[in-house]
Protein backbone atom coordinates (compact mmCIF):
# COMPACT_ATOMS: atom_id res chain seq x y z
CA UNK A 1 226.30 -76.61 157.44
CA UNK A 2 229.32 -77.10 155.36
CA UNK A 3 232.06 -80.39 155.12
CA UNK A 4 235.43 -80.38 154.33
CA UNK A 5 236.89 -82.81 151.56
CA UNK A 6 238.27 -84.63 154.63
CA UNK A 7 235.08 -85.05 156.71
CA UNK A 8 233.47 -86.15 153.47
CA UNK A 9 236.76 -88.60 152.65
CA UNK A 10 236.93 -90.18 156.08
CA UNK A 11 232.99 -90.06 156.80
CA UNK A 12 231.12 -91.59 153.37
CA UNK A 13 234.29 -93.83 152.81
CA UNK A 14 235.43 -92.11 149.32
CA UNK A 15 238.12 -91.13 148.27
CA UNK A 16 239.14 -87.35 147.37
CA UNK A 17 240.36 -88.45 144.10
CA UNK A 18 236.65 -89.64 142.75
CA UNK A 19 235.26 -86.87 144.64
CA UNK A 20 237.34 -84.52 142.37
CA UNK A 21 236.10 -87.35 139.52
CA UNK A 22 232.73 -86.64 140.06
CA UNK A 23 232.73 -83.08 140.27
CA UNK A 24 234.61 -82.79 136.62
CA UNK A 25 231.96 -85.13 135.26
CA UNK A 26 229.16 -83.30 136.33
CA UNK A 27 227.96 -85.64 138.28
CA UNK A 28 229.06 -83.49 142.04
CA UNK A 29 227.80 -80.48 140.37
CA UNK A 30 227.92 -77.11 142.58
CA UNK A 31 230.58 -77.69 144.83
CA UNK A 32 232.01 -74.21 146.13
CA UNK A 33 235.34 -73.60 147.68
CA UNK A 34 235.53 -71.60 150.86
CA UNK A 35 238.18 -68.74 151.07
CA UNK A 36 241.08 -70.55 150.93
CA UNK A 37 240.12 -72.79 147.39
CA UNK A 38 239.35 -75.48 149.31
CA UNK A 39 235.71 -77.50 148.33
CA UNK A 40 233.69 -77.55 150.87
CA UNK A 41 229.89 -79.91 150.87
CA UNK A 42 226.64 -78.98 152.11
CA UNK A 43 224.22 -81.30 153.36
CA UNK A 44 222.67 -81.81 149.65
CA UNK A 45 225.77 -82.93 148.30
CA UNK A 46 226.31 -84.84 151.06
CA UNK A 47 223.08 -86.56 150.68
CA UNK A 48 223.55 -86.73 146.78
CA UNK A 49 227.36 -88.39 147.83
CA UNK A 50 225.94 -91.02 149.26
CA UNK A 51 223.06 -91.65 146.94
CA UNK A 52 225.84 -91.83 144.07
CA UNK A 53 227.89 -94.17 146.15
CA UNK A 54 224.55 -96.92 146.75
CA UNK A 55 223.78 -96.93 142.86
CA UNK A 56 227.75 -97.38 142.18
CA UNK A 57 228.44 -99.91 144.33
CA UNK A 58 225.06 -101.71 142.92
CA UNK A 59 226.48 -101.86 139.19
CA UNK A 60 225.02 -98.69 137.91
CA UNK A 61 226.97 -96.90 135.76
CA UNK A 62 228.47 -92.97 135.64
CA UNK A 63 226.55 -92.27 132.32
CA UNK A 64 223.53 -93.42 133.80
CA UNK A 65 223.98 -91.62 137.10
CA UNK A 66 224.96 -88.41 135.37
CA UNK A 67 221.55 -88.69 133.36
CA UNK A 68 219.50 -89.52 136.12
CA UNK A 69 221.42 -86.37 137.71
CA UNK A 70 220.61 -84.60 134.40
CA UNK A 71 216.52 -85.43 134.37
CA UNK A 72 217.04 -84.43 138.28
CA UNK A 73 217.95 -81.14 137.53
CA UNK A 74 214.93 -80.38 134.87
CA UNK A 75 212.56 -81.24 137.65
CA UNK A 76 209.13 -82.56 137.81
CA UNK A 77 208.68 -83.14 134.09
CA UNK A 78 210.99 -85.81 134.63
CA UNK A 79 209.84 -87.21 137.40
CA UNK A 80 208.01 -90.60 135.70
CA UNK A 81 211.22 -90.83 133.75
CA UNK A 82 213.97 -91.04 137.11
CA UNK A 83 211.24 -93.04 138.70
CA UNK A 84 211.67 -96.10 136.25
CA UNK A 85 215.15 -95.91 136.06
CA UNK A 86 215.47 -96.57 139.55
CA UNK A 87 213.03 -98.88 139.04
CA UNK A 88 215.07 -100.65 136.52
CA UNK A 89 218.09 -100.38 138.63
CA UNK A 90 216.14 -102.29 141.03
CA UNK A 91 214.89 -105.08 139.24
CA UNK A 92 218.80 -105.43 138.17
CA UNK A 93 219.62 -105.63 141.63
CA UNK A 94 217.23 -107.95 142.95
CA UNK A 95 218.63 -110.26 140.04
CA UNK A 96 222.42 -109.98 141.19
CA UNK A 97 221.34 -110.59 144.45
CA UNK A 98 219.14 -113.61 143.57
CA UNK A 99 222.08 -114.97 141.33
CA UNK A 100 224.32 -114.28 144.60
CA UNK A 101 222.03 -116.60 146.49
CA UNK A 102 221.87 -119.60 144.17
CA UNK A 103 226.29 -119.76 144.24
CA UNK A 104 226.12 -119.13 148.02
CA UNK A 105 223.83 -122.34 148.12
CA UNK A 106 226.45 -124.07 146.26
CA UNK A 107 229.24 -122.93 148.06
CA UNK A 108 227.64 -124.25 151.18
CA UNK A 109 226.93 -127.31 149.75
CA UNK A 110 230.12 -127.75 149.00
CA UNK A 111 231.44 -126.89 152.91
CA UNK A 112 229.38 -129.29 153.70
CA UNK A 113 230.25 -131.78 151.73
CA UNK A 114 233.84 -131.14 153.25
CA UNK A 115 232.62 -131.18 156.69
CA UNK A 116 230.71 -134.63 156.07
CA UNK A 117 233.88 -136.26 154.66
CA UNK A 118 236.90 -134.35 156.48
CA UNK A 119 237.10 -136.65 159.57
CA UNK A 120 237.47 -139.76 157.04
CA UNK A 121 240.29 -137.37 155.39
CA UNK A 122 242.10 -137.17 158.57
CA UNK A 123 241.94 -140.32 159.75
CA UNK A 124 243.22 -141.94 155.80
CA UNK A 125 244.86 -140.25 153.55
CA UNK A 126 244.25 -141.67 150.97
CA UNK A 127 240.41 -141.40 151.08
CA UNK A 128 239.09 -140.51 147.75
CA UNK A 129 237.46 -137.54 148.74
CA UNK A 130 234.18 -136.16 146.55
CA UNK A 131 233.23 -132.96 146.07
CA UNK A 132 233.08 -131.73 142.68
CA UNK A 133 232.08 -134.16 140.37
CA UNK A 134 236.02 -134.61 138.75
CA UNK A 135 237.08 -137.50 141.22
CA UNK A 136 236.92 -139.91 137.80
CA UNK A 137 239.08 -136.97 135.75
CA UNK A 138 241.92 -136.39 138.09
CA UNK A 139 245.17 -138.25 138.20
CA UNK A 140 247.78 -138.11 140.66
């Protein structure tokens, strides 16, 4: 089966413009145009879409999409090789995410610390509220 640029656009949430991006990079190779110019996706790139789109919008970047895409392409030889670069990507991933974890724990520390103290707020105030650590450095 074969998509149109606007099933693609309005179904993998990208836009036509970094479609059109990708294919000049190489990176959406093969795309054909039906009879009237227009590109029109098969499954594969669909799949290959949305593959591009998870390691994007996990930090990877375009060079090293367009050589994973590269050793892809050359086949099994490569196969060890695309293996540990996602792999890699991985590991690089796990670490954002970690990293996310440890400033969500101190953002919700800090909520708390608001919720503990915001009734006091209310009721005075002039309450010296303390959150942060600066109460000592500010001045009014």
């Amino acid at each position: 089966m074969l998509y149109s640029m606007k099933y693609v656009v309005e179904n993998l949430n990208i836009s036509a413009k970094t479609l059109r991006f990708y294919e000049e990079q190489g990176i959406l190779p093969n795309v054909t145009r039906d009879e009237k110019g227009r590109r029109v996706y098969s499954e594969q790139h669909i799949d290959w879409i949305s593959f591009i789109r998870c390691l994007r919008e996990t930090g990877m970047p375009l060079s090293k999409i367009k050589e994973y895409k590269e050793l892809y392409e050359v086949g099994n030889p490569t196969f060890l090789q695309r293996e540990e670069m996602l792999i890699q990507h991985k590991l690089e991933v796990q670490k954002k995410i970690e990293e996310s974890l440890k400033h969500l724990e101190e953002i919700n520390y800090k909520i708390a610390m608001y919720e503990l103290q915001k009734e006091e707020v209310r009721k005075n105030p002039d309450y010296n509220f303390k959150c942060h650590g600066l109460e000592n450095k500010i001045v009014n």
